[in-house]
PDB file of N, CA and C in Angstrom:
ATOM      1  N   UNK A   1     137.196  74.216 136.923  1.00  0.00           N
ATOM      2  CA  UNK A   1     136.741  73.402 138.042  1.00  0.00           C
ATOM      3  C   UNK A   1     137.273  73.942 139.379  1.00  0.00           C
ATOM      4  N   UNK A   2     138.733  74.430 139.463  1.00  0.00           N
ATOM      5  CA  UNK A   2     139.038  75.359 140.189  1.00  0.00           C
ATOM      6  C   UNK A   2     137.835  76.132 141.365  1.00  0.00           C
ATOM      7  N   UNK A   3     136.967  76.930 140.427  1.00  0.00           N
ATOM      8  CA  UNK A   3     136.132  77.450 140.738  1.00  0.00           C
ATOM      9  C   UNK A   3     135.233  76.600 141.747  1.00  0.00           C
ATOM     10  N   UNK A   4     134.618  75.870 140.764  1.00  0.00           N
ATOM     11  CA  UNK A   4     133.389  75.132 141.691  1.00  0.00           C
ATOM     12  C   UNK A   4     134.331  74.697 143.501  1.00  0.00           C
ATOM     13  N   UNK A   5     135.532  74.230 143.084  1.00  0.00           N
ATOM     14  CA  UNK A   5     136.028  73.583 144.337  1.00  0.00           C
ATOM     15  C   UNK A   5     136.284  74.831 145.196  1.00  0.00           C
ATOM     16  N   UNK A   6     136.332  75.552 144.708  1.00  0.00           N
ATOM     17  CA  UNK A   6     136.152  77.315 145.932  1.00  0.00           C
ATOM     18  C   UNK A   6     135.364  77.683 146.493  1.00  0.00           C
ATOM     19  N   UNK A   7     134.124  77.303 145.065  1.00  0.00           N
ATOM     20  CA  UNK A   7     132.601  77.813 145.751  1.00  0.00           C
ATOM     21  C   UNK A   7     132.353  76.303 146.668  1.00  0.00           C
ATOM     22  N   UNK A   8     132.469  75.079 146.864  1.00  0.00           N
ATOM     23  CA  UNK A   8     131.856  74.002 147.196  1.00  0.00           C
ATOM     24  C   UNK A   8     132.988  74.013 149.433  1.00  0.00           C
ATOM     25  N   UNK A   9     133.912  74.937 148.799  1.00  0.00           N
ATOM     26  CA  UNK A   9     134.548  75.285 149.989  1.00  0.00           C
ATOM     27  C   UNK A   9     133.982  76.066 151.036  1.00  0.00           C
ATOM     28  N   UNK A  10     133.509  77.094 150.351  1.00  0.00           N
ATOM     29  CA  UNK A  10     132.987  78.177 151.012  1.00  0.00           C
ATOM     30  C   UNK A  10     131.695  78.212 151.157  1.00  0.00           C
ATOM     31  N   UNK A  11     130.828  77.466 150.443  1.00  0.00           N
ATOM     32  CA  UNK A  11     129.450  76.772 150.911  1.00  0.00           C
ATOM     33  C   UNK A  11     129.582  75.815 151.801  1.00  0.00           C
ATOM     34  N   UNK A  12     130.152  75.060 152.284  1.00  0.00           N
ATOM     35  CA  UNK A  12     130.073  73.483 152.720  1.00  0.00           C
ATOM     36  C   UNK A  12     129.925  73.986 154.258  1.00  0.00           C
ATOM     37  N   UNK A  13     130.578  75.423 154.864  1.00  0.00           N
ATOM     38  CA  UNK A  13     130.313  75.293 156.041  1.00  0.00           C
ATOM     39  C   UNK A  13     129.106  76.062 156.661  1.00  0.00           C
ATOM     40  N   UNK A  14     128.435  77.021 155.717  1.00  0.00           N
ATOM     41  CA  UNK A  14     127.313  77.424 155.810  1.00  0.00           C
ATOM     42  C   UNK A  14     126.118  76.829 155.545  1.00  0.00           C
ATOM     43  N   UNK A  15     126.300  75.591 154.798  1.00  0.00           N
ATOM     44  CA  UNK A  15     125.584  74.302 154.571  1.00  0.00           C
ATOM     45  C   UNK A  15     125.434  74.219 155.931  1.00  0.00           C
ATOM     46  N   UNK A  16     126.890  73.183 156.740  1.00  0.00           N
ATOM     47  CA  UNK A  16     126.846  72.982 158.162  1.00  0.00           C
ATOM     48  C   UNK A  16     126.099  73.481 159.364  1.00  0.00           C
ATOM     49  N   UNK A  17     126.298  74.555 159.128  1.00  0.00           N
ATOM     50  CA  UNK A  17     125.529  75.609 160.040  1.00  0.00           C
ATOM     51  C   UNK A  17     124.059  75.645 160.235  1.00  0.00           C
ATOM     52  N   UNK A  18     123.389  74.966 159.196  1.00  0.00           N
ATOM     53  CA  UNK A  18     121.750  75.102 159.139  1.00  0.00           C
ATOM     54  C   UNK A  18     121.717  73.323 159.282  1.00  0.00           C
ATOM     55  N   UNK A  19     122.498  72.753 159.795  1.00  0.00           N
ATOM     56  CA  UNK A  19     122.387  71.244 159.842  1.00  0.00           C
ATOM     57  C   UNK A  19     122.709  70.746 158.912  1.00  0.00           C
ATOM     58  N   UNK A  20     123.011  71.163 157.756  1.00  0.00           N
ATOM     59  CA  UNK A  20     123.018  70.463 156.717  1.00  0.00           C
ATOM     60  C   UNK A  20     124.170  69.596 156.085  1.00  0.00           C
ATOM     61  N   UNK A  21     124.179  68.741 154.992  1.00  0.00           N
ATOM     62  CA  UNK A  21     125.501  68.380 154.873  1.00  0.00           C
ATOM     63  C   UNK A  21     125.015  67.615 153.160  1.00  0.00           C
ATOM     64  N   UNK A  22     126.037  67.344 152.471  1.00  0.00           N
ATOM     65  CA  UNK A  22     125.895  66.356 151.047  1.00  0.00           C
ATOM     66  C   UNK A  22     125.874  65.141 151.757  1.00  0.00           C
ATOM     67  N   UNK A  23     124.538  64.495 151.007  1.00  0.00           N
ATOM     68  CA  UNK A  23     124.564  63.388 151.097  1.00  0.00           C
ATOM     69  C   UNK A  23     125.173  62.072 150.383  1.00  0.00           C
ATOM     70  N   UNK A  24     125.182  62.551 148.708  1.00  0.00           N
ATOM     71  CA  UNK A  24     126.222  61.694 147.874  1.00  0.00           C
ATOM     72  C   UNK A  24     126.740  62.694 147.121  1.00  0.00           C
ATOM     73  N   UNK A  25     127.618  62.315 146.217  1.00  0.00           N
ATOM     74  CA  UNK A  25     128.621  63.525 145.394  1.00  0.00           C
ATOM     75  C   UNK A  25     128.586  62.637 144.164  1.00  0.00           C
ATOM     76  N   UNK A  26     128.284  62.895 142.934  1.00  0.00           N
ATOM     77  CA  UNK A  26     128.966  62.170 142.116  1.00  0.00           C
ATOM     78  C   UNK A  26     129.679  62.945 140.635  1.00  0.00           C
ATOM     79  N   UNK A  27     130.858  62.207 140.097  1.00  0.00           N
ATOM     80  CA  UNK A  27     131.196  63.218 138.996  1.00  0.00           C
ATOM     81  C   UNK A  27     130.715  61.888 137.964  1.00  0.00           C
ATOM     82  N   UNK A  28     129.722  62.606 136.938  1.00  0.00           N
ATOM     83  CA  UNK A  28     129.717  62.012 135.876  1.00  0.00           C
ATOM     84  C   UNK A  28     130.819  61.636 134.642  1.00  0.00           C
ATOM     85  N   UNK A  29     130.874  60.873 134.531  1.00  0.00           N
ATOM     86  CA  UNK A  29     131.744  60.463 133.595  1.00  0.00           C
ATOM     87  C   UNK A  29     130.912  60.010 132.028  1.00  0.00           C
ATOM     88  N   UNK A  30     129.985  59.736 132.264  1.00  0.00           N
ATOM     89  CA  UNK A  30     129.205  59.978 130.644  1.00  0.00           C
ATOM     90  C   UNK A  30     128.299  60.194 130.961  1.00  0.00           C
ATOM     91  N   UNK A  31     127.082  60.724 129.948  1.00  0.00           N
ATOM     92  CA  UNK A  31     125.477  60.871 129.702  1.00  0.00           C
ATOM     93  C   UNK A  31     125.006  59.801 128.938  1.00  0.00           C
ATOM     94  N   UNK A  32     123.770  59.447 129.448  1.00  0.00           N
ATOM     95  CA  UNK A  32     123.295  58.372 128.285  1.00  0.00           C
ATOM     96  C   UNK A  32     122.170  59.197 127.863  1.00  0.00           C
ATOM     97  N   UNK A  33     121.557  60.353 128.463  1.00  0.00           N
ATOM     98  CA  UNK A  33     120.448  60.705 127.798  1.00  0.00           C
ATOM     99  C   UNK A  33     120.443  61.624 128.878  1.00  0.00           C
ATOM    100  N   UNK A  34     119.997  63.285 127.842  1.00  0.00           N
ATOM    101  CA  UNK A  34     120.258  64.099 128.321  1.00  0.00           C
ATOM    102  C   UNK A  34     120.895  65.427 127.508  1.00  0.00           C
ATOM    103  N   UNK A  35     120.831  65.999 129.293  1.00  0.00           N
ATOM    104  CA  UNK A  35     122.285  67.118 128.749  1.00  0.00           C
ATOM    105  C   UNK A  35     123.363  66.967 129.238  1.00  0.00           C
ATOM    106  N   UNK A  36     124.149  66.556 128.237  1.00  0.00           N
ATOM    107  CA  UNK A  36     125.628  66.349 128.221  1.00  0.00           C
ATOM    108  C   UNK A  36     126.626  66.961 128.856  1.00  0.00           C
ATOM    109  N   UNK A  37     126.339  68.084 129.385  1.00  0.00           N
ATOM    110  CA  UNK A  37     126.995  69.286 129.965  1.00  0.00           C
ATOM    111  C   UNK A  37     127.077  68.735 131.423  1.00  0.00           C
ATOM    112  N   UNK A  38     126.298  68.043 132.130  1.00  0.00           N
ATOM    113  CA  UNK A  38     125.745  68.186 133.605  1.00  0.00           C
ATOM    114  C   UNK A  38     126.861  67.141 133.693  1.00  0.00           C
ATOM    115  N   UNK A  39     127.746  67.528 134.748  1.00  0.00           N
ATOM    116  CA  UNK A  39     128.851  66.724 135.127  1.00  0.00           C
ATOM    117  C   UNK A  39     128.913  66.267 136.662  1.00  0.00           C
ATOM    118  N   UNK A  40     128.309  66.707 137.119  1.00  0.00           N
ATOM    119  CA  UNK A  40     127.937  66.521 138.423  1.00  0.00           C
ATOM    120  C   UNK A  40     126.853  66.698 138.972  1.00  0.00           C
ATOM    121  N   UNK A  41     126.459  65.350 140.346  1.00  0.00           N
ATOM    122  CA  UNK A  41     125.300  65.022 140.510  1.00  0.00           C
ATOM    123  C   UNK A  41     125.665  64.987 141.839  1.00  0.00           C
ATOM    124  N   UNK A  42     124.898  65.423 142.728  1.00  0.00           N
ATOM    125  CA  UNK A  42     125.063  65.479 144.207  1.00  0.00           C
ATOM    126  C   UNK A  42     123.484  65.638 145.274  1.00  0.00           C
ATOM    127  N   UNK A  43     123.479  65.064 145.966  1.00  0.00           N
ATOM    128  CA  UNK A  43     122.042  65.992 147.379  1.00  0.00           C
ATOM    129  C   UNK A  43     122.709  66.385 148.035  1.00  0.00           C
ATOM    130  N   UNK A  44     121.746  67.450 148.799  1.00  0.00           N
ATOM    131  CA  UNK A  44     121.753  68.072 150.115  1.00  0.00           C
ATOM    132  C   UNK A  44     121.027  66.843 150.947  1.00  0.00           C
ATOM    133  N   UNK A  45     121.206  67.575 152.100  1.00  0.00           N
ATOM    134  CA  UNK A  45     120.367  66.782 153.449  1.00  0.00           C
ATOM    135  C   UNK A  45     119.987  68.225 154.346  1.00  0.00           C
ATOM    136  N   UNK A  46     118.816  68.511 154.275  1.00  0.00           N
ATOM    137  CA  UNK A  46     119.023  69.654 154.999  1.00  0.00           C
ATOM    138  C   UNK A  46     117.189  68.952 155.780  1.00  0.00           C
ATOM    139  N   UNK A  47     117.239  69.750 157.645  1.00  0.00           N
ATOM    140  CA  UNK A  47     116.318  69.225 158.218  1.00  0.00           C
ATOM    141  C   UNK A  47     114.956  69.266 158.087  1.00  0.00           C
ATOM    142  N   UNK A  48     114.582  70.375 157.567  1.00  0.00           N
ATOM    143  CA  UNK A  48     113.353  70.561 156.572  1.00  0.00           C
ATOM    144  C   UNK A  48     113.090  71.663 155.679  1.00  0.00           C
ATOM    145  N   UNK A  49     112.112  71.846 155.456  1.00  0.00           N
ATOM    146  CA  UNK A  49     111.598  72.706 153.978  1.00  0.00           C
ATOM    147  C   UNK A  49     111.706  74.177 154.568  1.00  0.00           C
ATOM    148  N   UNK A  50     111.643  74.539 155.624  1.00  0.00           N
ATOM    149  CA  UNK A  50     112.488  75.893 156.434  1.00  0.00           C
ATOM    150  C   UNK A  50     113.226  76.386 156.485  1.00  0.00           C
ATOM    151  N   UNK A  51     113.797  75.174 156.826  1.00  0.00           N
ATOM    152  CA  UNK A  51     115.709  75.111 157.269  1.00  0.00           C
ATOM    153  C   UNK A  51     116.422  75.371 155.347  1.00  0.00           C
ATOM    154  N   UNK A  52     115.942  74.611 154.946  1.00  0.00           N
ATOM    155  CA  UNK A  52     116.510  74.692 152.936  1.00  0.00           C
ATOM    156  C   UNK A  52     115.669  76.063 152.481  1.00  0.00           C
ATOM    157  N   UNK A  53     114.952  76.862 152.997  1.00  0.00           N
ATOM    158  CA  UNK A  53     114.627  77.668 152.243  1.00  0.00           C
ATOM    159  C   UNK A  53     115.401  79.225 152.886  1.00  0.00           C
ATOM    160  N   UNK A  54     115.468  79.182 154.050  1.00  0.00           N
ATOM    161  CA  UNK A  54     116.468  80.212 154.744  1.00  0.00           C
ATOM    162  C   UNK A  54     118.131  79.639 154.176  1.00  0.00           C
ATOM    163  N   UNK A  55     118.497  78.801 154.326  1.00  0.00           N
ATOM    164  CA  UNK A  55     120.135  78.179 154.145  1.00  0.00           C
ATOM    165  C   UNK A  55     119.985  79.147 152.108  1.00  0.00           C
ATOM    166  N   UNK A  56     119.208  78.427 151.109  1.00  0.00           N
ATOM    167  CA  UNK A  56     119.553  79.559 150.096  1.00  0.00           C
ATOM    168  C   UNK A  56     118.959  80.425 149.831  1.00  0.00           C
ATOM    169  N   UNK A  57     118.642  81.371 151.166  1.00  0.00           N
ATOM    170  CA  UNK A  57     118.150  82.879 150.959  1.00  0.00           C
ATOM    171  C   UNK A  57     119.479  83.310 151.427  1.00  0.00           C
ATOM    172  N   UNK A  58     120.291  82.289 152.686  1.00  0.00           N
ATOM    173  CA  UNK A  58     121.159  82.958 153.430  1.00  0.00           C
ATOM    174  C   UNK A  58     122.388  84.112 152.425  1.00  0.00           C
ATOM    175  N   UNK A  59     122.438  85.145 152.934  1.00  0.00           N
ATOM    176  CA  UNK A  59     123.511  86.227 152.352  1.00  0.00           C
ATOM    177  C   UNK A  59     124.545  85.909 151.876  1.00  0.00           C
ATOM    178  N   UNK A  60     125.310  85.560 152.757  1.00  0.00           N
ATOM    179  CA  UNK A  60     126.765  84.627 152.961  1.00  0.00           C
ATOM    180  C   UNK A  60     126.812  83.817 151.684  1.00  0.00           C
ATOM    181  N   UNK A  61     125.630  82.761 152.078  1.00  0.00           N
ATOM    182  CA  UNK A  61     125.769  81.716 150.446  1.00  0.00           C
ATOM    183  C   UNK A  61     125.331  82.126 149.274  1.00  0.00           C
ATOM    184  N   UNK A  62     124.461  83.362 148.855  1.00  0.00           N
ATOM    185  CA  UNK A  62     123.992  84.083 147.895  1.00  0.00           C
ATOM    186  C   UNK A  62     125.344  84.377 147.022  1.00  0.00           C
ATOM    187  N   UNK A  63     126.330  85.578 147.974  1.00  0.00           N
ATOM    188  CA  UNK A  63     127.514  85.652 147.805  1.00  0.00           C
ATOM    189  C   UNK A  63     128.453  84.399 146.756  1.00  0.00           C
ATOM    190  N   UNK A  64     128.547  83.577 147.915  1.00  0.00           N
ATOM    191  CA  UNK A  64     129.210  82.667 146.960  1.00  0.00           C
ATOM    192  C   UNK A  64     128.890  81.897 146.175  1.00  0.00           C
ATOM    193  N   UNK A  65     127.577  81.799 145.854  1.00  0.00           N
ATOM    194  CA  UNK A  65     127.117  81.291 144.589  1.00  0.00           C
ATOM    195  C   UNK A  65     127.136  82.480 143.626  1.00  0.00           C
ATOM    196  N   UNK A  66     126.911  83.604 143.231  1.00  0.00           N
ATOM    197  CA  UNK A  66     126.923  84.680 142.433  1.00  0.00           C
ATOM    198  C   UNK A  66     128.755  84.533 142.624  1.00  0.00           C
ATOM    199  N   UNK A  67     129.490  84.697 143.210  1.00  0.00           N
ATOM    200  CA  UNK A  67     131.076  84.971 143.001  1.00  0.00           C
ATOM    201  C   UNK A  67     131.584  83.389 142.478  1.00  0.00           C
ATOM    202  N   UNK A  68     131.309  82.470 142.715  1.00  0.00           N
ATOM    203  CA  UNK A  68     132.238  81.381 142.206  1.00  0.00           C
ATOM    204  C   UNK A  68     131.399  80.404 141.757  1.00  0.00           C
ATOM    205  N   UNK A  69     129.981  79.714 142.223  1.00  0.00           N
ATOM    206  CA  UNK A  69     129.190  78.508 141.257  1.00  0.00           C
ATOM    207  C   UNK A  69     129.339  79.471 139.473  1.00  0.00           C
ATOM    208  N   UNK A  70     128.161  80.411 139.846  1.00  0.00           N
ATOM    209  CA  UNK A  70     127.439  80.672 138.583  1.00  0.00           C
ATOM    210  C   UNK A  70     128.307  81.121 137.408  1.00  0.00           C
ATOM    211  N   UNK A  71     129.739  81.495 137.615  1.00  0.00           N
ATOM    212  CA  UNK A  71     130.769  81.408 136.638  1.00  0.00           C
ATOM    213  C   UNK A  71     131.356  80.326 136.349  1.00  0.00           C
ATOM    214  N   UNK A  72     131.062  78.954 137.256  1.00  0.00           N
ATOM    215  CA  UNK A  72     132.003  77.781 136.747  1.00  0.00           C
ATOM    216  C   UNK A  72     130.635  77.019 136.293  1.00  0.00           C
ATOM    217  N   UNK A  73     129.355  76.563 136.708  1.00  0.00           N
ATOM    218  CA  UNK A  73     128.458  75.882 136.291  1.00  0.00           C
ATOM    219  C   UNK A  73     127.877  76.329 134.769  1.00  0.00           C
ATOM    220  N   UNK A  74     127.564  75.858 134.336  1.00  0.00           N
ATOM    221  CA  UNK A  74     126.793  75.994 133.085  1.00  0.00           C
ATOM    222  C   UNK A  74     125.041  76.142 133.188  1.00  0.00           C
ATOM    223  N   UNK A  75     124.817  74.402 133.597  1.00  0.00           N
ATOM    224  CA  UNK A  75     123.957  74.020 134.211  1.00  0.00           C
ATOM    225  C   UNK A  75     123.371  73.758 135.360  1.00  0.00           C
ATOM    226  N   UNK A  76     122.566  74.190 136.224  1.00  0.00           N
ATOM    227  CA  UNK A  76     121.982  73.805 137.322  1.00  0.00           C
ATOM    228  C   UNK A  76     120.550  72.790 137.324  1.00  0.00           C
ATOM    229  N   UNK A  77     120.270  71.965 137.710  1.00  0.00           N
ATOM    230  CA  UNK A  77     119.183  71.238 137.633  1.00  0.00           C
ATOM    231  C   UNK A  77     118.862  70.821 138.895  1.00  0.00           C
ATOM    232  N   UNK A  78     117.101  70.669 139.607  1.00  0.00           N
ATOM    233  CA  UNK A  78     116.915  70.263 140.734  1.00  0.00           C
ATOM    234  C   UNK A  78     116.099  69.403 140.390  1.00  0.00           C
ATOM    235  N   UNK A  79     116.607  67.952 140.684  1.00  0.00           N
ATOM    236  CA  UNK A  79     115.876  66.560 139.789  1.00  0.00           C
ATOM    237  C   UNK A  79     114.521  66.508 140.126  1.00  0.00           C
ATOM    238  N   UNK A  80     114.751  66.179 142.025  1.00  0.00           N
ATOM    239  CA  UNK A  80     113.781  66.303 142.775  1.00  0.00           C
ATOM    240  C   UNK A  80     113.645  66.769 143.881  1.00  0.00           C
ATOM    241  N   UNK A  81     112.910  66.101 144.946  1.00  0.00           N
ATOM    242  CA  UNK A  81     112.683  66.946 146.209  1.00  0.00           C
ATOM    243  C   UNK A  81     112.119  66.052 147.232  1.00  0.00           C
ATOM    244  N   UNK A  82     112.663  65.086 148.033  1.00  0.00           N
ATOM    245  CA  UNK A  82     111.850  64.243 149.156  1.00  0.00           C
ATOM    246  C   UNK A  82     112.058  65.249 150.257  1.00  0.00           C
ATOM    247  N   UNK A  83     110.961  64.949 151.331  1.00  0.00           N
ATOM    248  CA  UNK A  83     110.685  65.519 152.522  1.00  0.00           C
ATOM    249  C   UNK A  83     110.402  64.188 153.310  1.00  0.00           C
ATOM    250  N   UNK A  84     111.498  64.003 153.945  1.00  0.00           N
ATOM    251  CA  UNK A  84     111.100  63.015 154.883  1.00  0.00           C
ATOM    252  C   UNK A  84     109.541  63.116 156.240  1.00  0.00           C
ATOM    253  N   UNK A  85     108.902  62.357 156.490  1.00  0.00           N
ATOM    254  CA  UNK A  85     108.461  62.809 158.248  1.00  0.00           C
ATOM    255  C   UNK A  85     108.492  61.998 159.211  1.00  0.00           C
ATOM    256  N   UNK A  86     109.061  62.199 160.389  1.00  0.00           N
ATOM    257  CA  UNK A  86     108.823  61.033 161.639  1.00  0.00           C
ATOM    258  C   UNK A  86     107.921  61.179 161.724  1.00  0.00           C
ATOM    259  N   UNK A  87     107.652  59.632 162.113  1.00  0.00           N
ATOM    260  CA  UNK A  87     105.849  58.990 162.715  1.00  0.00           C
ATOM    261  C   UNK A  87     106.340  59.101 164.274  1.00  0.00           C
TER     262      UNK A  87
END
């Protein structure tokens, strides 16, 4: 876990940088249905479908997801996807 809290370090301010930020964090403590593995549940908030698609092309965060997520995660899952719009 070590890990993830390195990579969630060194992402969080390049998150920042494109506006972005977590919106909830959560650590699972059981599965009721599922995969059992997924221990954590969290969003982004990022300003739109632009802004989130440059933020994980960005270099910088490529980096630290290949050096510290993808050796501590198992699983990755993207549940869903809202796009807000002002009227």
């Amino acid at each position: 876990m070590a890990t993830y809290a390195s990579y969630r370090a060194r992402m969080t301010p390049i998150l920042s940088s494109y506006g972005g930020a977590f919106g909830h964090d959560f650590i699972v403590a059981r599965v009721l249905k599922g995969d059992a593995r997924i221990n954590r549940v969290f969003t982004l908030l990022l300003p739109d479908r632009a802004t989130r698609e440059r933020f994980f092309a960005d270099a910088q965060y490529l980096a630290a997801r290949a050096e510290l997520s993808e050796p501590s995660v198992a699983t990755a899952l993207v549940l869903g996807e809202i796009e807000a719009t002002v009227a």
